[in-house]
N, C-alpha and C. Protein backbone atom coordinates (compact mmCIF):
# COMPACT_ATOMS: atom_id res chain seq x y z
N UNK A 1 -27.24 14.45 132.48
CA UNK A 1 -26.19 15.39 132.16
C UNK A 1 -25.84 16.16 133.43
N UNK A 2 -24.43 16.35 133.91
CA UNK A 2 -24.26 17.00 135.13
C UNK A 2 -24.45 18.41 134.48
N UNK A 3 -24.50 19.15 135.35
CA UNK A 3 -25.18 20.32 135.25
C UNK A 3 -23.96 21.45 135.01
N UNK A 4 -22.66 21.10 134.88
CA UNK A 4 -22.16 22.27 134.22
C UNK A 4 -22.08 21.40 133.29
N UNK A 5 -22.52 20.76 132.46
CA UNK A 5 -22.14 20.06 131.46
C UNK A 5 -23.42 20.83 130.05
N UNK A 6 -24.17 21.24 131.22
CA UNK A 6 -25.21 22.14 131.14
C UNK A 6 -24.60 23.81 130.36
N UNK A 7 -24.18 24.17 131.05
CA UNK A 7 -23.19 25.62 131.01
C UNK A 7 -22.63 25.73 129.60
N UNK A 8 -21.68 24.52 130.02
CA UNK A 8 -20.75 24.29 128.79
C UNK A 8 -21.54 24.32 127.74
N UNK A 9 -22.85 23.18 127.43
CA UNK A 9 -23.15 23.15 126.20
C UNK A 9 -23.65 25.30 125.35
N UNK A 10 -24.22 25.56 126.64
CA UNK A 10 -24.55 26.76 126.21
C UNK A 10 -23.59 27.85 125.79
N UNK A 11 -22.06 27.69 127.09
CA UNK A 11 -20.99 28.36 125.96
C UNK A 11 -20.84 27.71 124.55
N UNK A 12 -20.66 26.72 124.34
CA UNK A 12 -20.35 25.98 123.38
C UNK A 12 -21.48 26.71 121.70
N UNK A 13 -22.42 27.12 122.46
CA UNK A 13 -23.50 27.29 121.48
C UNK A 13 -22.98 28.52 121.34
N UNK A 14 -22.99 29.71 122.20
CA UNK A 14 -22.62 31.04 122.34
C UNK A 14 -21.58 31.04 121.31
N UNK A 15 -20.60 30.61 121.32
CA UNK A 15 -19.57 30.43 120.80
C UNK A 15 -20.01 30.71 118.73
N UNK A 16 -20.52 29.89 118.65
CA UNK A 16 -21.35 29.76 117.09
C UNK A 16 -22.30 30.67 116.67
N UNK A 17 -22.46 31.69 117.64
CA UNK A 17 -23.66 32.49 117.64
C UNK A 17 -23.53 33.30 116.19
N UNK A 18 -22.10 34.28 116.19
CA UNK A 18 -22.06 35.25 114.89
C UNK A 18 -21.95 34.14 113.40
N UNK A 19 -21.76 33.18 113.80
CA UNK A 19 -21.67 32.14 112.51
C UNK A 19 -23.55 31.67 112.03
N UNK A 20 -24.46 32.13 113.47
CA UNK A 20 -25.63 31.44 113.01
C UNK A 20 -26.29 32.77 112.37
N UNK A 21 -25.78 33.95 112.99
CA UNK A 21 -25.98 35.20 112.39
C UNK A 21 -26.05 35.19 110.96
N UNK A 22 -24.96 35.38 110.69
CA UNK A 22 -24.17 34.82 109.71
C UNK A 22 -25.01 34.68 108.41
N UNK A 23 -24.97 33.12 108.88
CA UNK A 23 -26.25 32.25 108.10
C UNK A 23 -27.45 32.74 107.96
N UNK A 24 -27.94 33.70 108.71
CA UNK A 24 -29.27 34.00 108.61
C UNK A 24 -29.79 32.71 108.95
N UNK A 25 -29.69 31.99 109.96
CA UNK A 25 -30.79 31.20 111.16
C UNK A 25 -30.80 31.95 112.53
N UNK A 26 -30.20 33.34 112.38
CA UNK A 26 -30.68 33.70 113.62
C UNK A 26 -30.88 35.13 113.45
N UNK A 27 -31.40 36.37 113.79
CA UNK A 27 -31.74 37.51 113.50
C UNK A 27 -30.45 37.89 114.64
N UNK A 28 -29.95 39.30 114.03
CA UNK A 28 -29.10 39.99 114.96
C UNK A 28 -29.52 40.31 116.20
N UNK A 29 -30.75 40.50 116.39
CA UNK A 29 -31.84 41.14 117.73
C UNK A 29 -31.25 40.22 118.82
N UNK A 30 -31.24 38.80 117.99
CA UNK A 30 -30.87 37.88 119.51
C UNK A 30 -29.81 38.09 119.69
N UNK A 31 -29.01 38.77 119.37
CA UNK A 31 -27.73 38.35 120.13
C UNK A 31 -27.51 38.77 121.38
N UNK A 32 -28.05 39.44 122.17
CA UNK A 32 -27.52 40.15 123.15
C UNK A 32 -28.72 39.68 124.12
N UNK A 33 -29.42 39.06 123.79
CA UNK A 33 -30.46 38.07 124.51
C UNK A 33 -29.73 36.82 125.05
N UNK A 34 -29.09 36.25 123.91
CA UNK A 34 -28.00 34.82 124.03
C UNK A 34 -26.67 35.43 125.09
N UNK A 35 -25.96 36.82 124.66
CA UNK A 35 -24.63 36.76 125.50
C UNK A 35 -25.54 36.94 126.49
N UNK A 36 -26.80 36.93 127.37
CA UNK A 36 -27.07 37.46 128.31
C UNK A 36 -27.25 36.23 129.26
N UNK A 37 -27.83 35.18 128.45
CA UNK A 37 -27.29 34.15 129.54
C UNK A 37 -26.33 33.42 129.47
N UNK A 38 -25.07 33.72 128.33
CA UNK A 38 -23.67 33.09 128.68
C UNK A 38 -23.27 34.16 129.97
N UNK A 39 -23.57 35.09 129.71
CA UNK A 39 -23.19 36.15 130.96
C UNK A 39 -23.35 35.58 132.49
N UNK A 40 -24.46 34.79 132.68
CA UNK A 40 -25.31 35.00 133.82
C UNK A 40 -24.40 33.63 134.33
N UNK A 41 -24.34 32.62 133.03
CA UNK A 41 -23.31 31.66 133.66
C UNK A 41 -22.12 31.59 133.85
N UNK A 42 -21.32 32.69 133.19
CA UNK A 42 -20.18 32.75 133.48
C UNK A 42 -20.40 33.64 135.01
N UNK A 43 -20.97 34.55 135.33
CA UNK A 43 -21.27 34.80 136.87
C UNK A 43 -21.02 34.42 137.78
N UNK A 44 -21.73 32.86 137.71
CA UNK A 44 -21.70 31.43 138.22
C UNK A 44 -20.88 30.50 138.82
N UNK A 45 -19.46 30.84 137.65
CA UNK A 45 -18.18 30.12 137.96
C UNK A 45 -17.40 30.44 138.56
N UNK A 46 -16.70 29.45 138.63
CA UNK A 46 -15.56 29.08 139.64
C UNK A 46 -15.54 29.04 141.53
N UNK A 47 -14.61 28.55 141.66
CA UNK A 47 -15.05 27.83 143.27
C UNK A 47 -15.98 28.02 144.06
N UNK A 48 -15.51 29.81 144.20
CA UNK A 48 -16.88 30.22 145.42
C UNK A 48 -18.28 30.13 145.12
N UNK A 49 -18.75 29.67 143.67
CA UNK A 49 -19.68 29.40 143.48
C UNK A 49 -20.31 28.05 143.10
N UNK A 50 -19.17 26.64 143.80
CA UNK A 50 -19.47 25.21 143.57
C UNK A 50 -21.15 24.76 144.53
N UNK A 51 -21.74 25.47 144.98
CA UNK A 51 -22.75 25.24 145.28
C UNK A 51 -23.95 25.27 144.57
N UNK A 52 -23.77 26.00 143.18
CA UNK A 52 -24.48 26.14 142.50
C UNK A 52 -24.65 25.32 141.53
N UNK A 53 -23.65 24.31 141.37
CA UNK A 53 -23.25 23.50 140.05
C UNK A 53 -24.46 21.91 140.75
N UNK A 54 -25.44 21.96 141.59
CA UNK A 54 -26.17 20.93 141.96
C UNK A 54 -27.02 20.91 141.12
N UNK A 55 -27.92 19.83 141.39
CA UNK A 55 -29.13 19.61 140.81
C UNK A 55 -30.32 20.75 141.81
N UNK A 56 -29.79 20.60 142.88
CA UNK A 56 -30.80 20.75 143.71
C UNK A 56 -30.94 22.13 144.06
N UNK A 57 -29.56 23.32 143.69
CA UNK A 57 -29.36 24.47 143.06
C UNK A 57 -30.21 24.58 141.69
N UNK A 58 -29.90 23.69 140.79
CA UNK A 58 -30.60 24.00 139.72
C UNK A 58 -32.05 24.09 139.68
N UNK A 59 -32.47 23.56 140.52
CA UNK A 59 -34.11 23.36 141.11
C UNK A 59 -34.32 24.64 141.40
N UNK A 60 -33.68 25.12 142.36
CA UNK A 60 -34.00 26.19 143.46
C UNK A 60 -33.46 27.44 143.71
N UNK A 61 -32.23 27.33 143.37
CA UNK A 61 -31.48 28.43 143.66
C UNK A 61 -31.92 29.74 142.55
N UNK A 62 -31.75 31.07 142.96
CA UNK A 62 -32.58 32.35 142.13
C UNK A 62 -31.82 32.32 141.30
N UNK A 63 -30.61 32.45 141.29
CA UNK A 63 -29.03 32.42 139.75
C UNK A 63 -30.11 31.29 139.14
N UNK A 64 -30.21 30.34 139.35
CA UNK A 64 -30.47 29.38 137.80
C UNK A 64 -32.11 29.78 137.52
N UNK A 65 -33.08 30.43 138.02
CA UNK A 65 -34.17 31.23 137.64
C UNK A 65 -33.86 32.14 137.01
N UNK A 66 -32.96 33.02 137.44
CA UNK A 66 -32.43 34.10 136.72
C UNK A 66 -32.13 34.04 135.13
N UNK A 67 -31.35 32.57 135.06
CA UNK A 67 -30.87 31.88 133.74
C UNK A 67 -32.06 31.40 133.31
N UNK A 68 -32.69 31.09 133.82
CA UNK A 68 -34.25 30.10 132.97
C UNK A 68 -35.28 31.26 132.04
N UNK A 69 -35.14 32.61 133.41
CA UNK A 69 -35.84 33.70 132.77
C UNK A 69 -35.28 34.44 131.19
N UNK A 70 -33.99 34.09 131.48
CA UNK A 70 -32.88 34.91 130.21
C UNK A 70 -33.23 34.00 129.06
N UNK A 71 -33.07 33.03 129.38
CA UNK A 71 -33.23 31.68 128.34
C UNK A 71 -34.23 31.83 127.37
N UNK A 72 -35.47 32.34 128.32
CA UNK A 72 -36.88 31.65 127.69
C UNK A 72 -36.75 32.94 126.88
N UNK A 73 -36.36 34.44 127.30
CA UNK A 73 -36.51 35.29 126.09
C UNK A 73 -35.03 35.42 124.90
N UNK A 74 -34.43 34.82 125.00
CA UNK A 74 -33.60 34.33 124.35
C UNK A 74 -34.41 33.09 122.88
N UNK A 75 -35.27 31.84 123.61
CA UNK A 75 -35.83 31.52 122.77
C UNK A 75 -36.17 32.29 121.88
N UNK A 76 -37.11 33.28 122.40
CA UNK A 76 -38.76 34.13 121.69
C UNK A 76 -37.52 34.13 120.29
N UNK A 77 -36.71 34.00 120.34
CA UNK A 77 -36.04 34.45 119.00
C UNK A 77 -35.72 33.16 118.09
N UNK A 78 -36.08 32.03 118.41
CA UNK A 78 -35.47 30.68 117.04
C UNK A 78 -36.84 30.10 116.65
């Protein structure tokens, strides 16, 4: 998977978030855990930041740590 393909899926999820609310499959607490790393990737975008859209960014670079750290407490919640 290229790696904004990566991004996308997570807007894509973001997107569904008040619908999973909603449903009660997700507690309200997360939400602001989840916009926090659509946040971090929208940060991310556009041109001046095509260096980041690598693999080898995604390895290394602190922005996608930054996102890995948001992520994982984002899980603590599903």
């Amino acid at each position: 998977m290229p790696v904004d393909e990566l991004a996308l899926s997570v807007e894509d999820g973001h997107l569904l978030l008040p619908q999973w609310v909603s449903a009660g499959w997700l507690p309200v607490e997360a939400t602001p855990h989840f916009a926090a790393v659509d946040a971090a990737l929208s940060d991310m975008s556009g041109a001046e930041h095509a260096h980041l859209w690598t693999v080898e960014a995604l390895r290394d670079a602190p922005e996608w740590a930054r996102v890995r750290e948001l992520a994982a407490r984002a899980l603590h919640f599903l």
